[in-house]
PDB file of N, CA and C in Angstrom:
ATOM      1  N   UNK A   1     140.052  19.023 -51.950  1.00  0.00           N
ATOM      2  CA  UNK A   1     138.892  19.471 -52.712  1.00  0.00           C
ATOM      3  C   UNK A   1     137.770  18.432 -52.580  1.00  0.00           C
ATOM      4  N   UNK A   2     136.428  18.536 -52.215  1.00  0.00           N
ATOM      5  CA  UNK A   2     135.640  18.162 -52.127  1.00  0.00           C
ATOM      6  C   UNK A   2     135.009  17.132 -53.626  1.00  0.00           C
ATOM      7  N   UNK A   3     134.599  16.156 -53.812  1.00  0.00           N
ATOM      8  CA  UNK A   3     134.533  15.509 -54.784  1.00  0.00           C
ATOM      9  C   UNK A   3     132.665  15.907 -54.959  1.00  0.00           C
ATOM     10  N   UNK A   4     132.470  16.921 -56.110  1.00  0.00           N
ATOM     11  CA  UNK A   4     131.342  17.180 -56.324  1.00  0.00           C
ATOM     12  C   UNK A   4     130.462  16.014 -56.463  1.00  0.00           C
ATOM     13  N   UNK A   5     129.049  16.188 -56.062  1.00  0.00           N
ATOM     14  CA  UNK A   5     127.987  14.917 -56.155  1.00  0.00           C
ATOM     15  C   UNK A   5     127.258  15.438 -56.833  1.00  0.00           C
ATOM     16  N   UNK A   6     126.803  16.825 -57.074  1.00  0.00           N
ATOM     17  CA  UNK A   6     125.513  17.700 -57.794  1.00  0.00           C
ATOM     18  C   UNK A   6     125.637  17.757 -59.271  1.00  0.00           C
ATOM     19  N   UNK A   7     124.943  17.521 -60.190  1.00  0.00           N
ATOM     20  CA  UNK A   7     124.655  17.929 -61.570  1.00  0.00           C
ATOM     21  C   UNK A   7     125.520  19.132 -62.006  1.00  0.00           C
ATOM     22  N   UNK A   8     126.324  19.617 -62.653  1.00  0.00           N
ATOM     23  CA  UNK A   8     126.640  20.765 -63.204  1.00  0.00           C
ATOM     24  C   UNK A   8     125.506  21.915 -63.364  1.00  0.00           C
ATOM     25  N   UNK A   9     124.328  21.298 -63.811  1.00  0.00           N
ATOM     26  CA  UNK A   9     123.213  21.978 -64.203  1.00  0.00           C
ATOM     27  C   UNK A   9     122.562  22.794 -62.907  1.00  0.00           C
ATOM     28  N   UNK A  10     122.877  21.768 -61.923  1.00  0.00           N
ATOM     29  CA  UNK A  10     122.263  22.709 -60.047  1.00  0.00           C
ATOM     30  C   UNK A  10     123.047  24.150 -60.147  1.00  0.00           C
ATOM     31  N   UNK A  11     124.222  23.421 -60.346  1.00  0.00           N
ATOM     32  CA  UNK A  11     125.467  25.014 -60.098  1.00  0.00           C
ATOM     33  C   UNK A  11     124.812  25.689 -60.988  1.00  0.00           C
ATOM     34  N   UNK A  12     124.863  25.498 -62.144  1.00  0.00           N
ATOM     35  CA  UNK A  12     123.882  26.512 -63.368  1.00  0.00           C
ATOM     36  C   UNK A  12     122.384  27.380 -62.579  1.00  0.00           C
ATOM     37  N   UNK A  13     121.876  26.726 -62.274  1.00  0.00           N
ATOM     38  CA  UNK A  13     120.607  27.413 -60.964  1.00  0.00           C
ATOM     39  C   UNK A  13     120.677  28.435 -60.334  1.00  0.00           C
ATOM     40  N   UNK A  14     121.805  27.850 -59.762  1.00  0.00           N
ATOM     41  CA  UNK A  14     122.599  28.577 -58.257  1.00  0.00           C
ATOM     42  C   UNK A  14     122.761  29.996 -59.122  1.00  0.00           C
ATOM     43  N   UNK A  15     123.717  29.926 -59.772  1.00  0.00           N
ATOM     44  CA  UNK A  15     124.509  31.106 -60.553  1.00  0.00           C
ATOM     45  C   UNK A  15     123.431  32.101 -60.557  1.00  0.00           C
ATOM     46  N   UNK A  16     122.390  31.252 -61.688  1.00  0.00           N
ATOM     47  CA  UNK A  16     121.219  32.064 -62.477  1.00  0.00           C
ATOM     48  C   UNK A  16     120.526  32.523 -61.319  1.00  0.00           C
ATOM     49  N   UNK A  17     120.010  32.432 -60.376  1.00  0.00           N
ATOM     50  CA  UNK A  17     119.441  33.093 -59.326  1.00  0.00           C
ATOM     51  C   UNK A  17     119.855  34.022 -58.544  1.00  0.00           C
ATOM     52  N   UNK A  18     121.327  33.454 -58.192  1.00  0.00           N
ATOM     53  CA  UNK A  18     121.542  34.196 -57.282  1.00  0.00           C
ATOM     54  C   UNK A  18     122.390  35.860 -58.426  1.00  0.00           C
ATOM     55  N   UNK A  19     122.722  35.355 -59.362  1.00  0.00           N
ATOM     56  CA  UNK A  19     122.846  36.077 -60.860  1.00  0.00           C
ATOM     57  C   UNK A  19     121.889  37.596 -60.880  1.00  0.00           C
ATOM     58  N   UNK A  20     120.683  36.941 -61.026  1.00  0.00           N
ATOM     59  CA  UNK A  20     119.088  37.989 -61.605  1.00  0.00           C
ATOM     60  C   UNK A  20     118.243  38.736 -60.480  1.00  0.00           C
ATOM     61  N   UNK A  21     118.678  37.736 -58.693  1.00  0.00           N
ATOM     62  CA  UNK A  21     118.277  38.367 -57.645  1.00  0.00           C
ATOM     63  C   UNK A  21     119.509  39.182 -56.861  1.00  0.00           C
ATOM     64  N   UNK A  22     118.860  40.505 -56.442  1.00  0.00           N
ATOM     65  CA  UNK A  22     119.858  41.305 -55.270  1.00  0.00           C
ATOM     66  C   UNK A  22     119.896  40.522 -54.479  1.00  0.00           C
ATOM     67  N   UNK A  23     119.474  39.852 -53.717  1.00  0.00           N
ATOM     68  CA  UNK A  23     119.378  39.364 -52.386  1.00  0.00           C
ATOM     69  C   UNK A  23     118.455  38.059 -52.526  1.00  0.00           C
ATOM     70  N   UNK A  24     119.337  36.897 -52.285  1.00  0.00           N
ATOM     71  CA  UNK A  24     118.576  35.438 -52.279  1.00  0.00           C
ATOM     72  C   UNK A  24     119.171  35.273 -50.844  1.00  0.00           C
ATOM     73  N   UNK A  25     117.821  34.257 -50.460  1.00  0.00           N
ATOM     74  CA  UNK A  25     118.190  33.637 -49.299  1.00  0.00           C
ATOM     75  C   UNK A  25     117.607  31.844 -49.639  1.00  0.00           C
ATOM     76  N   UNK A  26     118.771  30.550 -49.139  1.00  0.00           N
ATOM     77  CA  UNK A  26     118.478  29.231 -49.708  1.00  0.00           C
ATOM     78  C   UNK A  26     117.899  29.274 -48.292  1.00  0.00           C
ATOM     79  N   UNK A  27     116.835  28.714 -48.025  1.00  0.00           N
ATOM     80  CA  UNK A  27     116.296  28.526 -46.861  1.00  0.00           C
ATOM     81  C   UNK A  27     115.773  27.486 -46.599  1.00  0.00           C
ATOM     82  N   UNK A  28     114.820  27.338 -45.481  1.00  0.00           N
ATOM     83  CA  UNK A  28     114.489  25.611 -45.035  1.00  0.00           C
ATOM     84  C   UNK A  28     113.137  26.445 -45.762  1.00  0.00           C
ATOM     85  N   UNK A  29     112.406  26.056 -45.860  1.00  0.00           N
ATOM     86  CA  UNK A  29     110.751  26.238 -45.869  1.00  0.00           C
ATOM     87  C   UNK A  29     110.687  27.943 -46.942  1.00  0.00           C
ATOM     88  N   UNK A  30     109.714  29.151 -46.908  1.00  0.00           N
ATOM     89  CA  UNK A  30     109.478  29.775 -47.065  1.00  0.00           C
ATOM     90  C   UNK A  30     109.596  31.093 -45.872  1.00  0.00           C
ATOM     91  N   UNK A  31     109.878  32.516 -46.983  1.00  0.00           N
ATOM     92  CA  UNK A  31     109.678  33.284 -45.476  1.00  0.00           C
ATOM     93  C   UNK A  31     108.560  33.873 -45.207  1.00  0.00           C
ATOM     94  N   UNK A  32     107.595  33.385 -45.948  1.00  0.00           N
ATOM     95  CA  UNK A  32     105.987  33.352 -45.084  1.00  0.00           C
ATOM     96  C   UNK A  32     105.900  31.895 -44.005  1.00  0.00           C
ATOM     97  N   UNK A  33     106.731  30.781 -44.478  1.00  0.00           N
ATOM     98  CA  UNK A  33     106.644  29.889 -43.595  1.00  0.00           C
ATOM     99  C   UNK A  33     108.024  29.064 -43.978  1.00  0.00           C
ATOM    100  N   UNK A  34     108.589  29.744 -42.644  1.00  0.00           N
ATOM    101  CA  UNK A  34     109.856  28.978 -42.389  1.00  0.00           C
ATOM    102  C   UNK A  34     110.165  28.054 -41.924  1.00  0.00           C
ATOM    103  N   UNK A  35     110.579  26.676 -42.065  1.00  0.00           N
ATOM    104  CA  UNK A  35     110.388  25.648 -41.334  1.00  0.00           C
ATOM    105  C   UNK A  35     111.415  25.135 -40.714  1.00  0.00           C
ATOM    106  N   UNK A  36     112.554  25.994 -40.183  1.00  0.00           N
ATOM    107  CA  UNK A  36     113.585  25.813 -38.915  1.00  0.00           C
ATOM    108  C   UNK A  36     113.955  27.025 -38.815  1.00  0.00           C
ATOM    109  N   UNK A  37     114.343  27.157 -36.858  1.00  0.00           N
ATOM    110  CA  UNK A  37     115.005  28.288 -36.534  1.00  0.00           C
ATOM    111  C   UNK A  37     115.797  29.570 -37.113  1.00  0.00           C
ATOM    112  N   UNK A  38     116.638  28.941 -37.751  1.00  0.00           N
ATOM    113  CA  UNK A  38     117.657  29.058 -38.576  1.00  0.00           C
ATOM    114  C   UNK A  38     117.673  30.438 -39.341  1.00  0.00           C
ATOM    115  N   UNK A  39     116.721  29.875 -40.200  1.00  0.00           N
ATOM    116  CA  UNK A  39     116.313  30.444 -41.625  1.00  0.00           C
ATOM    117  C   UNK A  39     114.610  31.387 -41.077  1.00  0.00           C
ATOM    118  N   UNK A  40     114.065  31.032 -40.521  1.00  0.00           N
ATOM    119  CA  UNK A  40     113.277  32.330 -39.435  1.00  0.00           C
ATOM    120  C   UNK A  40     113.947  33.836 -39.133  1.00  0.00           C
ATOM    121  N   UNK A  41     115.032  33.414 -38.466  1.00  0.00           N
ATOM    122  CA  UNK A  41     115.839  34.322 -38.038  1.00  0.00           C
ATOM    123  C   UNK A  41     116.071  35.208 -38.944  1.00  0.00           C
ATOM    124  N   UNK A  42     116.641  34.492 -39.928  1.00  0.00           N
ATOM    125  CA  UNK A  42     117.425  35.914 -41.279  1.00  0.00           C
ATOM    126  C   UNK A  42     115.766  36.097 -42.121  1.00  0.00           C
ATOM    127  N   UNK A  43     114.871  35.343 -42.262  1.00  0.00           N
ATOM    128  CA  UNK A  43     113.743  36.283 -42.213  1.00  0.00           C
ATOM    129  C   UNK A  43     113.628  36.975 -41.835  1.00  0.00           C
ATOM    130  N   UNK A  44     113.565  37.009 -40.634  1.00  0.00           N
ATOM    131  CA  UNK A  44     112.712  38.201 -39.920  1.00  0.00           C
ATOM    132  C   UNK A  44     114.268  39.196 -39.245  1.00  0.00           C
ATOM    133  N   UNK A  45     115.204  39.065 -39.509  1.00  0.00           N
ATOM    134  CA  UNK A  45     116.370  40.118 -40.088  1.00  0.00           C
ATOM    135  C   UNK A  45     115.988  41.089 -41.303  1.00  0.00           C
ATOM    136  N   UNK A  46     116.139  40.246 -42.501  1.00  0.00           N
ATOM    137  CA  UNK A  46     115.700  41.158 -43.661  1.00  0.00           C
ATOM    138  C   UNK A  46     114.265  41.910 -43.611  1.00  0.00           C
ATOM    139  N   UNK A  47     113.495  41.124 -42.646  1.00  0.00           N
ATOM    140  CA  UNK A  47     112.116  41.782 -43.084  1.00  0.00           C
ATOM    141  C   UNK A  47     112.045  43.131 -42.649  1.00  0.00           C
ATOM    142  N   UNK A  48     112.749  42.974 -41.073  1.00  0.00           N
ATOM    143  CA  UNK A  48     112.852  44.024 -40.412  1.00  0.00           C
ATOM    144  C   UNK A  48     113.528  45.026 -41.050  1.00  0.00           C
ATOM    145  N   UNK A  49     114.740  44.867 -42.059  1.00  0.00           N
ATOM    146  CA  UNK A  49     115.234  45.632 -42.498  1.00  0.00           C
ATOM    147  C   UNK A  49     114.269  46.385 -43.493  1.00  0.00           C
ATOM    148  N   UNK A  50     113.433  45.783 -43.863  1.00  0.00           N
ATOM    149  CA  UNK A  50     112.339  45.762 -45.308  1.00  0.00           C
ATOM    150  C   UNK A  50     113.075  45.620 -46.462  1.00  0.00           C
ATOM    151  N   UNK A  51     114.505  44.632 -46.591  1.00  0.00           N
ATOM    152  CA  UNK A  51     114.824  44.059 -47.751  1.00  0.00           C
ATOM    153  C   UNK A  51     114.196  42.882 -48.705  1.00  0.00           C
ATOM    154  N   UNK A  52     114.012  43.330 -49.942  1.00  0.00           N
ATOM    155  CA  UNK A  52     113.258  42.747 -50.912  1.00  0.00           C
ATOM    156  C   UNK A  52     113.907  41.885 -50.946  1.00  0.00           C
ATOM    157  N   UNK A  53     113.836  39.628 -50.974  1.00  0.00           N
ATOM    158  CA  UNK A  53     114.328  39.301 -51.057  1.00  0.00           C
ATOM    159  C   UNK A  53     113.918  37.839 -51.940  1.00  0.00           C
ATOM    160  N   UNK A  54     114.352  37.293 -52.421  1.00  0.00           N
ATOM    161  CA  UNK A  54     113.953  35.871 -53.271  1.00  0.00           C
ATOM    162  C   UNK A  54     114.206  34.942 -52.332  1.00  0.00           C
ATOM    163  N   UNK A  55     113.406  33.878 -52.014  1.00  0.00           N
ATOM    164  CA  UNK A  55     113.715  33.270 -50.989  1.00  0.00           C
ATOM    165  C   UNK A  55     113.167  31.879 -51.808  1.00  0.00           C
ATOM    166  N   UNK A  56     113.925  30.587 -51.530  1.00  0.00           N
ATOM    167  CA  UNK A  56     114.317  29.421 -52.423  1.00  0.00           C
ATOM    168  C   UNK A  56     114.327  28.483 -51.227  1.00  0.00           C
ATOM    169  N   UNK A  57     113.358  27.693 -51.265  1.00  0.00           N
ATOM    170  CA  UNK A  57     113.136  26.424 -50.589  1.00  0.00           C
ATOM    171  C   UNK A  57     113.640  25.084 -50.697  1.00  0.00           C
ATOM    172  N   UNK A  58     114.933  25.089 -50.322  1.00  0.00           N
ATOM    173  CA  UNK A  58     115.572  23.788 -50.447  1.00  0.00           C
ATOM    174  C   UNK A  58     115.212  22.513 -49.697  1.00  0.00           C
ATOM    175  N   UNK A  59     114.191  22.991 -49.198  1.00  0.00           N
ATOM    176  CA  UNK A  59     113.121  21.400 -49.008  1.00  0.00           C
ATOM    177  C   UNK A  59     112.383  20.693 -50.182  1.00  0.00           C
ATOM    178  N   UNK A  60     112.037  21.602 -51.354  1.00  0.00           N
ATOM    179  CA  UNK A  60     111.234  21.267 -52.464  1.00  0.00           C
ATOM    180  C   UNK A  60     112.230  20.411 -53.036  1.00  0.00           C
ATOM    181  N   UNK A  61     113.556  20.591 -53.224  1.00  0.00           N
ATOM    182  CA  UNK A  61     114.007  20.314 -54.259  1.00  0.00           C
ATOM    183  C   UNK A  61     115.918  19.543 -53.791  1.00  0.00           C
ATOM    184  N   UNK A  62     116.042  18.418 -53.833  1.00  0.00           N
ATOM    185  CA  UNK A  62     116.834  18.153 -52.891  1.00  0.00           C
ATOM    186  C   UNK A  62     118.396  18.158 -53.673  1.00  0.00           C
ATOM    187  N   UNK A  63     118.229  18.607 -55.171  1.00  0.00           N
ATOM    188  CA  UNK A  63     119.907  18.793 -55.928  1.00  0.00           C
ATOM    189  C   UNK A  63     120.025  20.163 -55.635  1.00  0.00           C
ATOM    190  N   UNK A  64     119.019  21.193 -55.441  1.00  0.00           N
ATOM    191  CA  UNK A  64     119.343  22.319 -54.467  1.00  0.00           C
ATOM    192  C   UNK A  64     120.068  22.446 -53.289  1.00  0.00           C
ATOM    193  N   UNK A  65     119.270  21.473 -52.554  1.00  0.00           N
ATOM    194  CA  UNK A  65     119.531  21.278 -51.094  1.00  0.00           C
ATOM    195  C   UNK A  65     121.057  20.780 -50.856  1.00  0.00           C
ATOM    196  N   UNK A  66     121.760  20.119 -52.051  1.00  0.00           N
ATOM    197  CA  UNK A  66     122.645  19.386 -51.616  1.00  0.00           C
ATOM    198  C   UNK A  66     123.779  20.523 -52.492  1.00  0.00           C
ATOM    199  N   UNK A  67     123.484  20.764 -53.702  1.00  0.00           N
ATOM    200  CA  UNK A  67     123.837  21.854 -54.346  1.00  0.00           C
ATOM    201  C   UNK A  67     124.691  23.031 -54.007  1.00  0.00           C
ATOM    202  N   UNK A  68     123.692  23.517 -52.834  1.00  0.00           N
ATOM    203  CA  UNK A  68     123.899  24.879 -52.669  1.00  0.00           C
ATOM    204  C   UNK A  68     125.117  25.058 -51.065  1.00  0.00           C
ATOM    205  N   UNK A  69     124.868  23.299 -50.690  1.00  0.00           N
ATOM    206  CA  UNK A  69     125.915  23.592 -49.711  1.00  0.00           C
ATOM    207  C   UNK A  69     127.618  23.051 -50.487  1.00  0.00           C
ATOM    208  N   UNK A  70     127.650  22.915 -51.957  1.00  0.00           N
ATOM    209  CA  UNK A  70     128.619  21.928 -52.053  1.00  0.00           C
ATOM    210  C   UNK A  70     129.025  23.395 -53.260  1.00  0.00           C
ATOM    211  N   UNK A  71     128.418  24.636 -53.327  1.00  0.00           N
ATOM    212  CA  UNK A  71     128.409  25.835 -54.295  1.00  0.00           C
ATOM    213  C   UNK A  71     129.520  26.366 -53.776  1.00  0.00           C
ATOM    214  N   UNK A  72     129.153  27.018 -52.395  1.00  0.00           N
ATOM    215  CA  UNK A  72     130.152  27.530 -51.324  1.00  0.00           C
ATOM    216  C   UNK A  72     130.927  26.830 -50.856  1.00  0.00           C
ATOM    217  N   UNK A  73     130.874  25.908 -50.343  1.00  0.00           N
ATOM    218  CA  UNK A  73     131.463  24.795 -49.655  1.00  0.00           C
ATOM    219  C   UNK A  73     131.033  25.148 -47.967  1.00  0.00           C
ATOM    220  N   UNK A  74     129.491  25.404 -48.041  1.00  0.00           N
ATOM    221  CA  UNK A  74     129.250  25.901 -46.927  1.00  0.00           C
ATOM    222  C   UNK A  74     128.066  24.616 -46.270  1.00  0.00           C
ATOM    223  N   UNK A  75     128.306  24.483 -45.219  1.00  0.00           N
ATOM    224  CA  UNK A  75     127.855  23.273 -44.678  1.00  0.00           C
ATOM    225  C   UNK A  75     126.042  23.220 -44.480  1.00  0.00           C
ATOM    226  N   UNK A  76     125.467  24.074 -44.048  1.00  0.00           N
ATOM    227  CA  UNK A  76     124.755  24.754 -43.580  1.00  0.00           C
ATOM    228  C   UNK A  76     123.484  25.611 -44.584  1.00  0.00           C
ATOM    229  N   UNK A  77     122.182  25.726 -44.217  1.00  0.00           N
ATOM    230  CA  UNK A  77     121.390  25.991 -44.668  1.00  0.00           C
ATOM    231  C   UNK A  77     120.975  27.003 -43.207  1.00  0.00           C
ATOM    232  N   UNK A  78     120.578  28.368 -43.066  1.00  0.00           N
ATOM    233  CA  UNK A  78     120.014  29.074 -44.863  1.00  0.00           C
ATOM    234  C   UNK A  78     121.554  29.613 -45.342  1.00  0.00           C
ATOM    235  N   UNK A  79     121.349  30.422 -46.484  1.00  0.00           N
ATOM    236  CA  UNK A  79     122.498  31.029 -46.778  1.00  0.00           C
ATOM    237  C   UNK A  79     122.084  32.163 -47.512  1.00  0.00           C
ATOM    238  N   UNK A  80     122.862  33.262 -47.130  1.00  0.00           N
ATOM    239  CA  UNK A  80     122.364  34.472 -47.524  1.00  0.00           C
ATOM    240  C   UNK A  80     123.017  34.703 -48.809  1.00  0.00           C
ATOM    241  N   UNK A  81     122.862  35.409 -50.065  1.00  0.00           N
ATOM    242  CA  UNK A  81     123.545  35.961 -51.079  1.00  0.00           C
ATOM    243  C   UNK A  81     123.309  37.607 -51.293  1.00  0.00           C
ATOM    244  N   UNK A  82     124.118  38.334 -51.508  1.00  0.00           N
ATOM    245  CA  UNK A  82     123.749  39.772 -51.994  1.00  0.00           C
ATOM    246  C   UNK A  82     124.617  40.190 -52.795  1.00  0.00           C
ATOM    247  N   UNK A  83     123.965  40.365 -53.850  1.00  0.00           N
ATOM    248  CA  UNK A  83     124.173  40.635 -55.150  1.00  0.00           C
ATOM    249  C   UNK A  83     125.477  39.796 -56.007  1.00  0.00           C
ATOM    250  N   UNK A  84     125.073  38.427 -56.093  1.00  0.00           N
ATOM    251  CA  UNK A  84     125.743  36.827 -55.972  1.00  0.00           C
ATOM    252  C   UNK A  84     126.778  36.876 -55.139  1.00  0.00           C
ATOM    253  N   UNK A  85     126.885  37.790 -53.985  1.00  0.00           N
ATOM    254  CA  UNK A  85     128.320  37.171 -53.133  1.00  0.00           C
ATOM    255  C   UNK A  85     127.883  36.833 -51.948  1.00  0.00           C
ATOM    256  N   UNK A  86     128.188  35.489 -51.347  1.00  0.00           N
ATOM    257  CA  UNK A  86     127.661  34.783 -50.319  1.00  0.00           C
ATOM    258  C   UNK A  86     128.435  35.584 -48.860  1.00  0.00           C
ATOM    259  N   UNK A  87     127.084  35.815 -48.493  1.00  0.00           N
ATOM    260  CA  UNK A  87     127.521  36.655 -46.965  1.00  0.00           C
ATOM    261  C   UNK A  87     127.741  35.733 -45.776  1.00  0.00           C
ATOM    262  N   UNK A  88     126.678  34.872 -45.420  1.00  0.00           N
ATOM    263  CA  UNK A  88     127.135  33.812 -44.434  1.00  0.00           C
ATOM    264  C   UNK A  88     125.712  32.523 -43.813  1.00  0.00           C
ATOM    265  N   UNK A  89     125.751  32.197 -43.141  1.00  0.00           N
ATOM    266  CA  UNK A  89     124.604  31.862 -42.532  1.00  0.00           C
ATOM    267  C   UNK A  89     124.049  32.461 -41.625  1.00  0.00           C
ATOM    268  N   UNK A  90     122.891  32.102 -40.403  1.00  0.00           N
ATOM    269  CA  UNK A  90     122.751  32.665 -39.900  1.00  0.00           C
ATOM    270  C   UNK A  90     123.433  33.548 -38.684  1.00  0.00           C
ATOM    271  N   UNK A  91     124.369  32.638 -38.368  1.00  0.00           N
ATOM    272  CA  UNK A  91     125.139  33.440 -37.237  1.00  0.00           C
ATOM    273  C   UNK A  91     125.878  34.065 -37.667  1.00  0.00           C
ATOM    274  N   UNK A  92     126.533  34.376 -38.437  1.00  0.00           N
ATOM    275  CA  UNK A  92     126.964  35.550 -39.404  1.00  0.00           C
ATOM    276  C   UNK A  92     125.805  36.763 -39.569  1.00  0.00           C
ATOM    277  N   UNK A  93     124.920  36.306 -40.456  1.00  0.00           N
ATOM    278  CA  UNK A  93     124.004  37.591 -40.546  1.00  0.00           C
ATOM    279  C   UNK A  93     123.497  38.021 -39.513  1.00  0.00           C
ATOM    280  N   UNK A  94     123.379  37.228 -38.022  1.00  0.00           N
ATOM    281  CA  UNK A  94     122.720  38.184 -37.247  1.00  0.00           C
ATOM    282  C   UNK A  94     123.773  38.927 -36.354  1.00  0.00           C
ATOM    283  N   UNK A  95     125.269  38.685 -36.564  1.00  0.00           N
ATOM    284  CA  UNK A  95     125.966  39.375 -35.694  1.00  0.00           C
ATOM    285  C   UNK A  95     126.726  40.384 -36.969  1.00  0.00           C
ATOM    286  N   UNK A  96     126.389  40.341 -37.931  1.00  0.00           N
ATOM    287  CA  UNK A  96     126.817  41.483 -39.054  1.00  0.00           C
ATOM    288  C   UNK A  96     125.119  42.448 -38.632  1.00  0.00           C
ATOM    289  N   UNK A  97     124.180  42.004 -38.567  1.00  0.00           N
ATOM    290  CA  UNK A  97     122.983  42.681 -38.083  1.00  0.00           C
ATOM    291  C   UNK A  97     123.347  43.381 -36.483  1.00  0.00           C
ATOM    292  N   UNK A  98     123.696  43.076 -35.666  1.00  0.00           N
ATOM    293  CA  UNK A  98     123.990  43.261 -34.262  1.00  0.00           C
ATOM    294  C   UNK A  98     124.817  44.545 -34.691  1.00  0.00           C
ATOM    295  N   UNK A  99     125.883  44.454 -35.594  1.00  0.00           N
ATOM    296  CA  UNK A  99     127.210  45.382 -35.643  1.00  0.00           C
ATOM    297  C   UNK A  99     126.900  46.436 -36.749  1.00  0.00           C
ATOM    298  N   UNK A 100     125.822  46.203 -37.171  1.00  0.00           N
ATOM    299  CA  UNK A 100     125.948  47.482 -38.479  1.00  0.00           C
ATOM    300  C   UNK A 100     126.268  46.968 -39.511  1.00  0.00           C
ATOM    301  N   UNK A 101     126.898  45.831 -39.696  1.00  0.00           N
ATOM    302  CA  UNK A 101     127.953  45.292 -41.369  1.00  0.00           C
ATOM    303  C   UNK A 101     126.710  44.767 -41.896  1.00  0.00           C
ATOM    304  N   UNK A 102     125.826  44.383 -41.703  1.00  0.00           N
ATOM    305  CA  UNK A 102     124.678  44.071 -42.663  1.00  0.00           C
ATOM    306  C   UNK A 102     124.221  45.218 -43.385  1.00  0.00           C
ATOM    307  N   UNK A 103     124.024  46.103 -42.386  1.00  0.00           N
ATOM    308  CA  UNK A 103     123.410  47.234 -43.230  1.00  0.00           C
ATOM    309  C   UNK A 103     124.823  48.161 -44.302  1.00  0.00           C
ATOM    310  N   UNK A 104     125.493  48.252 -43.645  1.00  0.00           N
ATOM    311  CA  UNK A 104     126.826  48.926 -44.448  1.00  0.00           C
ATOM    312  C   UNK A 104     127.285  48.145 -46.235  1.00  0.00           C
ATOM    313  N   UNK A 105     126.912  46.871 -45.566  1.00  0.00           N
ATOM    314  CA  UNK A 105     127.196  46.167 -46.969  1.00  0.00           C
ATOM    315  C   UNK A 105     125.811  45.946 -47.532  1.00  0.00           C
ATOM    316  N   UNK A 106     124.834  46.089 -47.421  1.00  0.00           N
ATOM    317  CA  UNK A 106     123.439  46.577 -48.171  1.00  0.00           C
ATOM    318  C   UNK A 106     123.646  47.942 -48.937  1.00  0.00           C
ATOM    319  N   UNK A 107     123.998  49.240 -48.033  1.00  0.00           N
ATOM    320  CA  UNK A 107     124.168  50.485 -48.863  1.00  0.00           C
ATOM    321  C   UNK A 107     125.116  50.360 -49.323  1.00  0.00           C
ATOM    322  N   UNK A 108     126.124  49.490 -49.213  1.00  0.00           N
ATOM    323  CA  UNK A 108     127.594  49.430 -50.388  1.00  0.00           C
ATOM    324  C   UNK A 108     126.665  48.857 -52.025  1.00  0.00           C
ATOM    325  N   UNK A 109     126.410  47.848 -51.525  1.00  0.00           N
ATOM    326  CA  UNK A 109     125.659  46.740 -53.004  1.00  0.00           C
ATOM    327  C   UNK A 109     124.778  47.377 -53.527  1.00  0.00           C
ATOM    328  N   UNK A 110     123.872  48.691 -52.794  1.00  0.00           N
ATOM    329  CA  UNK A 110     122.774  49.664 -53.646  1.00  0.00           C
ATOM    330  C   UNK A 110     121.784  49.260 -53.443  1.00  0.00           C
ATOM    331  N   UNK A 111     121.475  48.527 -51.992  1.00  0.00           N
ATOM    332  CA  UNK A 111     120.336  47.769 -51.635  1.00  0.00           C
ATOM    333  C   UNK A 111     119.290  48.726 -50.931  1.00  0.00           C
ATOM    334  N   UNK A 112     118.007  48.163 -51.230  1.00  0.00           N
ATOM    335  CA  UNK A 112     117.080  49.737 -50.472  1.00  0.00           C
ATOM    336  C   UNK A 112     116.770  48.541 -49.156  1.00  0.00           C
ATOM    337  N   UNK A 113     117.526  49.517 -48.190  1.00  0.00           N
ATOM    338  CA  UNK A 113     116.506  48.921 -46.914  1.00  0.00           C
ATOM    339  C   UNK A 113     115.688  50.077 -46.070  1.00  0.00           C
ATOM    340  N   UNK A 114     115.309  49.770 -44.972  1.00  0.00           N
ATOM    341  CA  UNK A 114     114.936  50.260 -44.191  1.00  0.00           C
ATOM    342  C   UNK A 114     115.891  50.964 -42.709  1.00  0.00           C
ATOM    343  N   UNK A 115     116.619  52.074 -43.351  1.00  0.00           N
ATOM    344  CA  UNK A 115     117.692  53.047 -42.090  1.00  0.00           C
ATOM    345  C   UNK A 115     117.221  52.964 -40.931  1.00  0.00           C
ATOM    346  N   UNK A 116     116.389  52.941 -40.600  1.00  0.00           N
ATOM    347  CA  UNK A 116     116.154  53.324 -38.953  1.00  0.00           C
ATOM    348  C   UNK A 116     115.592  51.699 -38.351  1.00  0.00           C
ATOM    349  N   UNK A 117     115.972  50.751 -38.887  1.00  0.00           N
ATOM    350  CA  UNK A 117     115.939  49.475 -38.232  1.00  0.00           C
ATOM    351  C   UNK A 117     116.967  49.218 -37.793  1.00  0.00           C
TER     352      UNK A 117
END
């Protein structure tokens, strides 16, 4: 087991967001301005899909940043959530995008996207 470093109160964040939003994404930058590859990508995944999404800049804020990989125990930034259950990073979401399982588990969770993307 990993020996937590983050505040209790980060995890409290985490919860509450990813809690009140369908679809969070922890990302580098913004998805008007993304500031690594990475997290671009599942931008412009969801956008294409036209999923509404909360998107959380773990550059602003660095008990996030450290937080949100020590939540999951996921190494890696961005990270997708839908409807608080963590789907993957990016190479996950774009080969669940490639295969259909992005969208299948969007209309499972009651998510409005865009069908013909």
């Amino acid at each position: 087991m990993m020996q937590q470093t983050v505040p209790n109160t980060v995890f409290e964040r985490i919860r509450n967001d990813i809690g009140q939003n369908d679809v969070v994404l922890y990302m580098k930058g913004t998805a008007v301005f993304p500031q690594c590859g990475f997290s671009a990508a599942v931008v412009q995944i969801l956008s294409q899909l036209g999923v509404k999404f909360k998107d959380i800049n773990v550059l602003e804020d660095n008990e996030i940043r450290q937080g949100i990989k020590e939540f999951m125990n996921w190494p890696t930034i961005p990270q997708l959530y839908v409807k608080g259950e963590f789907v993957g990073g990016c190479d996950i979401v774009r080969e669940m995008y490639a295969t259909g399982e992005l969208q299948d588990l969007l209309a499972a969770k009651d998510i409005s996207f865009n069908q013909a993307a």
